[in-house]
Protein backbone atom coordinates (compact mmCIF):
# COMPACT_ATOMS: atom_id res chain seq x y z
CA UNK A 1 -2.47 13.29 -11.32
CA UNK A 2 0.16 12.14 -8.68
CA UNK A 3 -3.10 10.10 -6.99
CA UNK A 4 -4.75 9.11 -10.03
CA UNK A 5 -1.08 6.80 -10.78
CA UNK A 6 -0.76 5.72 -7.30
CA UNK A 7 -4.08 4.22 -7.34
CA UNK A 8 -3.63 2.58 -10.81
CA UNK A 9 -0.49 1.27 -9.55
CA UNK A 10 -1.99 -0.16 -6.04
CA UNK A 11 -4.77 -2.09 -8.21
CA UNK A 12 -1.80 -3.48 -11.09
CA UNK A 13 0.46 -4.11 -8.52
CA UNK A 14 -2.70 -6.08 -6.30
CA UNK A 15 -4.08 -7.78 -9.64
CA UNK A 16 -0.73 -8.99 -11.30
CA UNK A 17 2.33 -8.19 -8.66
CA UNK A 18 4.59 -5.43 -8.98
CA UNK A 19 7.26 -7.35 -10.98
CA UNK A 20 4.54 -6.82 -13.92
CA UNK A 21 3.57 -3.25 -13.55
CA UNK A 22 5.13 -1.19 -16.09
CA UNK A 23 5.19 3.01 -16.39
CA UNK A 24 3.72 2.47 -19.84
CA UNK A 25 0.47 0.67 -18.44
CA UNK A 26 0.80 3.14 -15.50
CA UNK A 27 0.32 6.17 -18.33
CA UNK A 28 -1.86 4.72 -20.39
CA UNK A 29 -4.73 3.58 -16.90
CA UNK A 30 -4.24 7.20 -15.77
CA UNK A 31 -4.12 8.61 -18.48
CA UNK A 32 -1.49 10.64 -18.04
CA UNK A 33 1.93 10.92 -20.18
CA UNK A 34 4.74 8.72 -19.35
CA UNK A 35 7.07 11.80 -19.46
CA UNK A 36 4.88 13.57 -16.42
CA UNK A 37 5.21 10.19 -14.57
CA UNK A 38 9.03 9.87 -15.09
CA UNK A 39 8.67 14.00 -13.92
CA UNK A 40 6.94 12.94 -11.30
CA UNK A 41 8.10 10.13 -9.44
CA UNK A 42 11.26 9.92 -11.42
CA UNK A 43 11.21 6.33 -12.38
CA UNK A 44 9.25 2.76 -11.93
CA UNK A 45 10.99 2.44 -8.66
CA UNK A 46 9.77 6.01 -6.98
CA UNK A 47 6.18 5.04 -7.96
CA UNK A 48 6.76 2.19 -5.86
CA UNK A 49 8.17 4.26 -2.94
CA UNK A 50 4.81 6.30 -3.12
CA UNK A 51 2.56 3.71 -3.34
CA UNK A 52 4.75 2.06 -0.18
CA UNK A 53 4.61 5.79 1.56
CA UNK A 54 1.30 6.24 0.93
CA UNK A 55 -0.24 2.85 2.07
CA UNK A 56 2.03 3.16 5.12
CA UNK A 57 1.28 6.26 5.87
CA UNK A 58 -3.10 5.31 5.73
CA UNK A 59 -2.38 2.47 7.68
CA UNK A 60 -0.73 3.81 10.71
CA UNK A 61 -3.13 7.24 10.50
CA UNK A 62 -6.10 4.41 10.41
CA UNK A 63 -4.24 2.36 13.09
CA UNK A 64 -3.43 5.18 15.53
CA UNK A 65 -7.66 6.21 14.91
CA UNK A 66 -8.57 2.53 16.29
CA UNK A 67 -6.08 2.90 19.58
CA UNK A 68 -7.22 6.24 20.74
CA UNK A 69 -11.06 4.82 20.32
CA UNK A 70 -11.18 2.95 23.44
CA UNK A 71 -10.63 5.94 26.21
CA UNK A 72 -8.31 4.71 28.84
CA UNK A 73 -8.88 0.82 27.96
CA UNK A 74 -4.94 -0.59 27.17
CA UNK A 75 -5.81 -4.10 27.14
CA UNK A 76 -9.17 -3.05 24.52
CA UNK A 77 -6.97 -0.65 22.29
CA UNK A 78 -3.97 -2.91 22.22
CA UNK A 79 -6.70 -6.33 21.20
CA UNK A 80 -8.38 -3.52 18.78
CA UNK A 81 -5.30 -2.84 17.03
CA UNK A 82 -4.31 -6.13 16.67
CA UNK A 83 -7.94 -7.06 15.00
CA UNK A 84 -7.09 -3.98 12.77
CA UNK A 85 -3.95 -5.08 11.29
CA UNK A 86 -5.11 -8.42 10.80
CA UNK A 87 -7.96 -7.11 8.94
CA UNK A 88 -6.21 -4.96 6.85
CA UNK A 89 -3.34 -7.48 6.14
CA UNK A 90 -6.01 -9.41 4.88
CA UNK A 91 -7.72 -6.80 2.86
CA UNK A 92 -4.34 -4.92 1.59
CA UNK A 93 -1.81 -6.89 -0.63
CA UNK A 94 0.80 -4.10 0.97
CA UNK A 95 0.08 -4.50 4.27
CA UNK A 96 -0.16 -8.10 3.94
CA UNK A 97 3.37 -8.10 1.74
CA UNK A 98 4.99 -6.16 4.97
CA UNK A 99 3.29 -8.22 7.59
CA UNK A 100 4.60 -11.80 5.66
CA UNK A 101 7.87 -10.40 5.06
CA UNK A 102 8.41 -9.52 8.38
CA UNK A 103 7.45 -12.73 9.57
CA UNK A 104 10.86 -14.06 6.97
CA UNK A 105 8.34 -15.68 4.54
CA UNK A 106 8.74 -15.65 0.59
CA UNK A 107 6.03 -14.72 -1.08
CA UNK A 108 4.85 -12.85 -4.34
CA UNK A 109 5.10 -9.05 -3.47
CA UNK A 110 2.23 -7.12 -3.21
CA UNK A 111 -0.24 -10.01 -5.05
CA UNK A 112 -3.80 -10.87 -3.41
């Protein structure tokens, strides 16, 4: 259930922004009740702090894969995991939301 929200959240929040995703919608794509939602993640705002844990938490595990792939090669794992984040800033609205903001730019949160 818990993953079955988190994912319909990732794709609302990727297709419209988070601003516009709403527990209701949430329910009714997973189909599961908005009272087992609320239960779960206790409001709007603690779906978004899964989602964020979650996507953070694939990232680095994918990230930390890419930099142990190249032996004793610094230089290689260090270009590798630069290639990585790139790529996945540019396939992720989260990644690319954390990346932009971190770089001090304004821009729609979590949209493609």
């Amino acid at each position: 259930m818990r993953e079955r929200v988190l994912e319909e959240a990732w794709t609302l929040a990727a297709q419209n922004g988070w601003d516009r995703v709403r527990v209701a919608d949430l329910a009714e794509r997973s189909e599961v009740s908005r009272p087992s939602i609320y239960k779960e993640f206790g409001d709007r705002a603690g779906v978004g702090q899964a989602l964020v844990e979650r996507e953070t938490e694939r990232f680095l595990t994918r990230l930390a894969a890419v930099l142990d792939s190249g032996g004793g090669d610094v230089a290689g794992a260090l270009r590798r995991g630069v290639a990585h984040t790139l790529d996945e800033g540019r396939r992720n609205p989260f990644i690319r939301a954390v990346l932009t903001a971190a770089r001090g730019e304004q821009t729609p949160c979590f949209r493609s």
